[in-house]
C-alpha atoms as a PDB file:
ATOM      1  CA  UNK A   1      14.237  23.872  20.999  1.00  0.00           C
ATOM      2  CA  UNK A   2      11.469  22.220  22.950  1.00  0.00           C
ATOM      3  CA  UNK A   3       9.452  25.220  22.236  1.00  0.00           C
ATOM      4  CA  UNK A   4       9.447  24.890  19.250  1.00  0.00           C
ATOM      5  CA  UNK A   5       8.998  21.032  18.673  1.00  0.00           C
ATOM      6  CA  UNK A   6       5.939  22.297  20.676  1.00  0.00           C
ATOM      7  CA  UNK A   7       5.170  24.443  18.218  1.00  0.00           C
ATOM      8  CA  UNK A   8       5.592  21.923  15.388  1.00  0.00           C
ATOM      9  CA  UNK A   9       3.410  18.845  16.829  1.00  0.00           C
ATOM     10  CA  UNK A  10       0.566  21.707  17.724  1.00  0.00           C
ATOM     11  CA  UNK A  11       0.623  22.824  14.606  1.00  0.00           C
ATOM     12  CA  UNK A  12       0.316  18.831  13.143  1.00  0.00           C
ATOM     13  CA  UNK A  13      -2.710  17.982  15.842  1.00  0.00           C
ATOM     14  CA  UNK A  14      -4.508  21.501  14.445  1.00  0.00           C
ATOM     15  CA  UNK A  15      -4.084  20.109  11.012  1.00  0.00           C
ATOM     16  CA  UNK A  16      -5.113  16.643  11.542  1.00  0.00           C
ATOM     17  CA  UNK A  17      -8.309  17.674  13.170  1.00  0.00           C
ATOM     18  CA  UNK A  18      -9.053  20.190  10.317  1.00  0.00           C
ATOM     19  CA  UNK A  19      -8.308  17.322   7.757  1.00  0.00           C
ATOM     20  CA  UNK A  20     -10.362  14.889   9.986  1.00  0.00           C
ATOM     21  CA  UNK A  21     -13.266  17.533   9.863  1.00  0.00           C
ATOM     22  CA  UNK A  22     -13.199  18.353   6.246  1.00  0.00           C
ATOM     23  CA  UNK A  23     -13.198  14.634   5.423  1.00  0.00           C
ATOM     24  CA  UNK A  24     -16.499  13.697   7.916  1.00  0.00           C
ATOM     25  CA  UNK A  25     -18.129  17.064   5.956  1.00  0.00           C
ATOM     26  CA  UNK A  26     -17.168  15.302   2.607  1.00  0.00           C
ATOM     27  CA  UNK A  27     -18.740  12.255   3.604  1.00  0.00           C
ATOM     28  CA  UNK A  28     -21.842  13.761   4.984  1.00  0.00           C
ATOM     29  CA  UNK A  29     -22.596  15.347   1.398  1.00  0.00           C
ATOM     30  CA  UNK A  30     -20.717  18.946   1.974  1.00  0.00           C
ATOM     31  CA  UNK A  31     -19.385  18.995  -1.527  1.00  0.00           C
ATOM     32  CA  UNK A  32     -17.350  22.408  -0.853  1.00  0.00           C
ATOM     33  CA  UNK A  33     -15.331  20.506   1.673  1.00  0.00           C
ATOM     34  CA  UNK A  34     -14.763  17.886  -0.721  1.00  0.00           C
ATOM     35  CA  UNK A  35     -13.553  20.240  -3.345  1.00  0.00           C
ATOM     36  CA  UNK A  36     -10.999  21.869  -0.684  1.00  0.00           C
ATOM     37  CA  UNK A  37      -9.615  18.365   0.209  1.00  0.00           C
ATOM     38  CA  UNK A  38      -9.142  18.372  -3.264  1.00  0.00           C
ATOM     39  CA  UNK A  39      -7.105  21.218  -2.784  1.00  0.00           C
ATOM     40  CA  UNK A  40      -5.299  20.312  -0.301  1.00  0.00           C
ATOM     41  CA  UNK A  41      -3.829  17.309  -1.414  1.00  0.00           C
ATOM     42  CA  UNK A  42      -3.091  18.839  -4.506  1.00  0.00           C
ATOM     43  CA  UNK A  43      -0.805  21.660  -3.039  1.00  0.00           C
ATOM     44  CA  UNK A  44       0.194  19.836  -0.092  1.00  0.00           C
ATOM     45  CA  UNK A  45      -1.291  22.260   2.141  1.00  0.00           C
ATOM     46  CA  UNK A  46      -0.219  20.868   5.369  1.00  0.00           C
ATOM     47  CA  UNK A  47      -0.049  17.625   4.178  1.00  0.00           C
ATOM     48  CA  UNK A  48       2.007  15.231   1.507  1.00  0.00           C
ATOM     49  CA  UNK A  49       1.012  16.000  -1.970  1.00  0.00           C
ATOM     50  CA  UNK A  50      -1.481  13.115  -3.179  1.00  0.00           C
ATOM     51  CA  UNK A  51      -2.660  13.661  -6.378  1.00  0.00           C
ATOM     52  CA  UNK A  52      -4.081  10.661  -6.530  1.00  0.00           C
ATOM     53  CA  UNK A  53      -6.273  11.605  -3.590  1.00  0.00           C
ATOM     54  CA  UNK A  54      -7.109  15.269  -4.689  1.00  0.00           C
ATOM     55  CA  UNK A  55      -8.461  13.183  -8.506  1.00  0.00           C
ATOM     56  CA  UNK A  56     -10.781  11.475  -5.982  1.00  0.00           C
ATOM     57  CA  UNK A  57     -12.172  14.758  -4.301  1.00  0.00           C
ATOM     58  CA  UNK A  58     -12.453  16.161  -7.342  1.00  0.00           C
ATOM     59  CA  UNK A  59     -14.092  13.343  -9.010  1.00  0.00           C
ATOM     60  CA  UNK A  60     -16.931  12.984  -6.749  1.00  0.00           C
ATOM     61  CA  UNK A  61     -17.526  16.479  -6.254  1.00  0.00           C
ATOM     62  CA  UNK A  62     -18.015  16.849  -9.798  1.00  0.00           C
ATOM     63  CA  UNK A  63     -20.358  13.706 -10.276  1.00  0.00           C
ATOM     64  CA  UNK A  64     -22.396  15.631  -8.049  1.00  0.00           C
ATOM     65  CA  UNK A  65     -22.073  19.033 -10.021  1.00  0.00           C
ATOM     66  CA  UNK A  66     -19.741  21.069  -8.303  1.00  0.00           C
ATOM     67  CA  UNK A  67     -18.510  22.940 -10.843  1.00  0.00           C
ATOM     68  CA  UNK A  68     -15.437  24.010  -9.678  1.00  0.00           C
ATOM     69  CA  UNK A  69     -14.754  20.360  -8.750  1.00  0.00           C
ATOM     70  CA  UNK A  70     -15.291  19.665 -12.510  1.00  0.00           C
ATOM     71  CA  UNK A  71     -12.697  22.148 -13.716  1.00  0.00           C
ATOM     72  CA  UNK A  72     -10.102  21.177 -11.397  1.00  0.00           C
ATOM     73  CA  UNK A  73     -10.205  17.221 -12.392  1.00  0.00           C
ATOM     74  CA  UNK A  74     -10.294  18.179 -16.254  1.00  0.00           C
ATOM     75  CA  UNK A  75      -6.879  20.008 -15.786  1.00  0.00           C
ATOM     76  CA  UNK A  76      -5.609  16.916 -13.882  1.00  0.00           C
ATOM     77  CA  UNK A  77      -6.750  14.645 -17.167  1.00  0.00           C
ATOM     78  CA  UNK A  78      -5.588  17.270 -19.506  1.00  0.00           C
ATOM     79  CA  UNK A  79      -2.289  17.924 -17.600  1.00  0.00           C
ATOM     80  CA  UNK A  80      -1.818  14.085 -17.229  1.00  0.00           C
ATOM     81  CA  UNK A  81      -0.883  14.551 -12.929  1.00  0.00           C
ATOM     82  CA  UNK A  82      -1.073  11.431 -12.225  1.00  0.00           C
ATOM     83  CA  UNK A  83      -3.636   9.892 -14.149  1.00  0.00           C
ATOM     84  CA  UNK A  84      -3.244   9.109 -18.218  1.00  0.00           C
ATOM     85  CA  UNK A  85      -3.463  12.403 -20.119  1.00  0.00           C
ATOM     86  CA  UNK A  86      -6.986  12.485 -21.178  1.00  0.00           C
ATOM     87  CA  UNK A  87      -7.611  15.053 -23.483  1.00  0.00           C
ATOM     88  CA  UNK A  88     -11.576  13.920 -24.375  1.00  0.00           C
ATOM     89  CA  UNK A  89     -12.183  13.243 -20.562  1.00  0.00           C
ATOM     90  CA  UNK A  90     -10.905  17.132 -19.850  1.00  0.00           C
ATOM     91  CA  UNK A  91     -13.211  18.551 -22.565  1.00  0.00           C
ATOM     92  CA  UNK A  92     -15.820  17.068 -21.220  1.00  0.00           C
ATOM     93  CA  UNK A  93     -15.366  17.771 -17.564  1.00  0.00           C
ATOM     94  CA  UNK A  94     -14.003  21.619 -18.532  1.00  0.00           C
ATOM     95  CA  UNK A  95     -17.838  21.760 -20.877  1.00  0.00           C
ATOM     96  CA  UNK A  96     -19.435  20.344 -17.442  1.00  0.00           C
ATOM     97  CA  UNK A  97     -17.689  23.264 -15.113  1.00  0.00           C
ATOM     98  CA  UNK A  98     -18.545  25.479 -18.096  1.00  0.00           C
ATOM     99  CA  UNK A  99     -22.074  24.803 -17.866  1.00  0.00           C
ATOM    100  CA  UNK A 100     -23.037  24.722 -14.393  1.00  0.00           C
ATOM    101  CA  UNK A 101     -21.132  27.907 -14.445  1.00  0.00           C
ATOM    102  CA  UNK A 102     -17.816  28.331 -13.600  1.00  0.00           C
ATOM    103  CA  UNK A 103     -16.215  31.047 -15.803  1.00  0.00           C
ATOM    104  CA  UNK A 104     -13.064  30.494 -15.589  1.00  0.00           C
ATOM    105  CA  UNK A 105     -13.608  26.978 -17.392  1.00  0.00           C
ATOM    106  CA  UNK A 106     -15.849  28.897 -20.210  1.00  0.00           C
ATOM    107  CA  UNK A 107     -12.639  30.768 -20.910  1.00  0.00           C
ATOM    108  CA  UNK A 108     -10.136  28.293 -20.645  1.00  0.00           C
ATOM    109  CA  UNK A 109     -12.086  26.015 -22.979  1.00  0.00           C
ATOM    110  CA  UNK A 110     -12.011  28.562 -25.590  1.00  0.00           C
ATOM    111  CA  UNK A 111      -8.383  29.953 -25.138  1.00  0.00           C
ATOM    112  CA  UNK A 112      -7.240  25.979 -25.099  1.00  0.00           C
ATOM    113  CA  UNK A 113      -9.574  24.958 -27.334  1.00  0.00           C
ATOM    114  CA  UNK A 114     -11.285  22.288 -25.331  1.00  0.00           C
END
């Protein structure tokens, strides 16, 4: 048992240093590590599910053109997760991804009809 409450607050300490060191790389400009915090809150990859947090990741990632950024915030407007659905706001985000070059988002706004 103590091994593996060990285990368990190791595991925690790992993960709140990786979360602390993806945040200080989002803050110093590293927009990939932005986008995965996005991620991460999102799927509650070792941590609570925040959507509200993973909108903000995503949100300045994308002001700052990282296109997948820009796809992943349109399907939180055009899913309505946590935010108002938004169905202008999503075409407009899923055009931006589109056009900095994300595929997937060039597909999805013509299968959807974004």
């Amino acid at each position: 048992m103590k091994k593996l409450l060990l285990l368990t607050l190791l595991t925690y300490a790992c993960n709140a240093n990786t979360i602390d060191d993806y945040q200080k790389d989002c803050a110093h400009g590293k927009l990939q590590q932005c986008h995965d915090l996005g991620i991460i809150y999102k799927k509650a990859i070792t941590v609570r599910r925040d959507i509200h947090k993973a909108a903000k990741y995503f949100s300045d990632a994308c002001d700052k053109d990282h296109a997948s950024s820009c796809y992943e915030i349109s399907l939180i407007y055009k899913n309505g997760e946590g935010v108002y659905t938004d169905k202008k706001k999503a075409k407009t985000l899923m055009k931006k991804s589109c056009d900095l070059g994300f595929s997937n988002a060039c597909i999805l706004s013509v299968t959807m009809g974004l």
